[in-house]
Protein backbone atom coordinates (compact mmCIF):
# COMPACT_ATOMS: atom_id res chain seq x y z
CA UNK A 1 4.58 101.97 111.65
CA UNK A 2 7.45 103.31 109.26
CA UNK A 3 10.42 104.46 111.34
CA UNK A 4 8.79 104.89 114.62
CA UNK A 5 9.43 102.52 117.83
CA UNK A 6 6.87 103.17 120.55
CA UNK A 7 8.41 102.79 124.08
CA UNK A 8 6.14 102.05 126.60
CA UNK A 9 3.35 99.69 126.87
CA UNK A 10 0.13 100.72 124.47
CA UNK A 11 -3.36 99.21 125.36
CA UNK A 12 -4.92 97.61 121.81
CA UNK A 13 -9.13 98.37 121.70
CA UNK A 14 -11.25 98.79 118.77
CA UNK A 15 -10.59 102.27 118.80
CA UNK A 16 -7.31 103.95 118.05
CA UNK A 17 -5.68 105.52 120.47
CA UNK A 18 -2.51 107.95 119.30
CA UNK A 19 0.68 107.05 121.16
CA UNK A 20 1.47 110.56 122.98
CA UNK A 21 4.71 111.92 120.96
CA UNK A 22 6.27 111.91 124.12
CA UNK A 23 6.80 108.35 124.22
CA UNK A 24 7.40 107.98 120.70
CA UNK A 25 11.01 107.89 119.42
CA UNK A 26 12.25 107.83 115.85
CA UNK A 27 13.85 104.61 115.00
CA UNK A 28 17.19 106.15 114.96
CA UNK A 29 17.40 107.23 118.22
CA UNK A 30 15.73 104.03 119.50
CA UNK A 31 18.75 102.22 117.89
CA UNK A 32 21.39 104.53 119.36
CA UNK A 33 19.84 104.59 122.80
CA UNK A 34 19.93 100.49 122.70
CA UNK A 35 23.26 100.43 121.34
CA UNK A 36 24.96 101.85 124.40
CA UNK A 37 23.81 98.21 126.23
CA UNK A 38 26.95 95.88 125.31
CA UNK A 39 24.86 92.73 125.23
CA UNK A 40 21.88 94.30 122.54
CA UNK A 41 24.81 95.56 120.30
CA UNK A 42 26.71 92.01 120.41
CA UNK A 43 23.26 90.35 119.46
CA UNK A 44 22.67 93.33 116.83
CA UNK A 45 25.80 92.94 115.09
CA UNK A 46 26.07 89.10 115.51
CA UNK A 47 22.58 89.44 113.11
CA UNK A 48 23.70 92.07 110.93
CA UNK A 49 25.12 89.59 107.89
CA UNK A 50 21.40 88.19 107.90
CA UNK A 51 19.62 91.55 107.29
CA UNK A 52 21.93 92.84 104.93
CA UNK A 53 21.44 89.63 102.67
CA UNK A 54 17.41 90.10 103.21
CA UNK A 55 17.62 93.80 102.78
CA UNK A 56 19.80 93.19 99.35
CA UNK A 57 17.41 90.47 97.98
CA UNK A 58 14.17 93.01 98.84
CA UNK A 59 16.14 95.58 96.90
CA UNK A 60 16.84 93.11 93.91
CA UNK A 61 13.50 91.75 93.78
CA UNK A 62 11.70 94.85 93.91
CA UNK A 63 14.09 96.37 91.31
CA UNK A 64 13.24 93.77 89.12
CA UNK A 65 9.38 94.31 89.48
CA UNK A 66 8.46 91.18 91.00
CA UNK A 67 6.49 90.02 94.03
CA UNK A 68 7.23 87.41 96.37
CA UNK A 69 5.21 85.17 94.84
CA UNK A 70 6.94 85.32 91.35
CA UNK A 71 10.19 85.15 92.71
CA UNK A 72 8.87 81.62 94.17
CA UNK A 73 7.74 80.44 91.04
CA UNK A 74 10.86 81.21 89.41
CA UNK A 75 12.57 78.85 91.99
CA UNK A 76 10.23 76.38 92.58
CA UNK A 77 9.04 76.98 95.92
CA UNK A 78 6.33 78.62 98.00
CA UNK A 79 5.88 82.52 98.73
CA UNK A 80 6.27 81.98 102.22
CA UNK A 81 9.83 80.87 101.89
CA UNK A 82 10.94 83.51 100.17
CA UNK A 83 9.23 85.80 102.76
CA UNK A 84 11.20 83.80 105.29
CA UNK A 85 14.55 84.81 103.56
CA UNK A 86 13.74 88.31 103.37
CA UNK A 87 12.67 88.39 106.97
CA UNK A 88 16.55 87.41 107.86
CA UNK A 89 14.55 84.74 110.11
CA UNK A 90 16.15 82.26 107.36
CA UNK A 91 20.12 81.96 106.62
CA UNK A 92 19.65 80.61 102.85
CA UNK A 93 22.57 77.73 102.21
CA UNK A 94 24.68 78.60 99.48
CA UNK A 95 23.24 76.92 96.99
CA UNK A 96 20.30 78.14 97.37
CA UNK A 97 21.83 81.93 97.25
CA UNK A 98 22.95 80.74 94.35
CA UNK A 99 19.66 79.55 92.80
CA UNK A 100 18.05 82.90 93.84
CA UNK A 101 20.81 84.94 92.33
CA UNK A 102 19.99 82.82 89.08
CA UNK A 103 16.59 83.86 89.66
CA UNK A 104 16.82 87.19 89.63
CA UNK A 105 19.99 87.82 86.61
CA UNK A 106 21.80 88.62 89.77
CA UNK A 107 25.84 87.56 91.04
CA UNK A 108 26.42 85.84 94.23
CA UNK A 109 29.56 87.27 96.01
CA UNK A 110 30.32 85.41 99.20
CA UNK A 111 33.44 87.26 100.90
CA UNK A 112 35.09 86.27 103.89
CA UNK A 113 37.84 88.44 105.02
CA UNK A 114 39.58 89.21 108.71
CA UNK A 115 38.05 91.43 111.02
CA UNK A 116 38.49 94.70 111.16
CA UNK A 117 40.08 96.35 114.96
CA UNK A 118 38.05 99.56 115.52
């Protein structure tokens, strides 16, 4: 799917059917359209933390050539865990941030600071 969201409802068969461009939008402009709504911009940046520690450990991993399933090995656990903390379904405790850091010759740096007014 890449960076397209389709808006509207599409009908699944066993033939593919093209979602019109017309109710396609880019990602982008999916995300600023929902942003305007108060409540799906509190819940969006209430998650943000999350994803940016996924996104960062999919960047590491992948940097350092390894799949999901070496990662695991390297700390002991299953695959699907480690696809769990890169889906930012999972908040990792510290210890084990630290562990994966270990794992991947990477440095934990846990920052809390005051809010910034906009």
């Amino acid at each position: 799917m890449g960076d397209r969201a389709t808006v509207g409802w599409v009908e699944r068969s066993e033939t593919h059917h093209p979602v019109p461009k017309e109710r396609t939008l880019n990602w982008k402009e999916q995300k600023k359209r929902l942003m305007r709504d108060p409540e799906f911009r509190r819940e969006y940046e209430a998650l943000e933390p999350e994803y940016r520690l996924a996104s960062s450990l999919i960047r590491l991993r992948l940097a350092k050539g390894l799949t999901q399933e070496e990662l695991a090995r390297r700390l002991h656990t299953k695959q699907s865990a480690i696809a769990r903390l890169e889906s930012g379904s999972s908040l990792p405790s510290l210890s084990t941030a630290k562990r994966v850091a270990e794992a991947l010759d990477a440095e934990l740096d846990v920052v809390i600071r005051p809010k910034t007014v906009a």
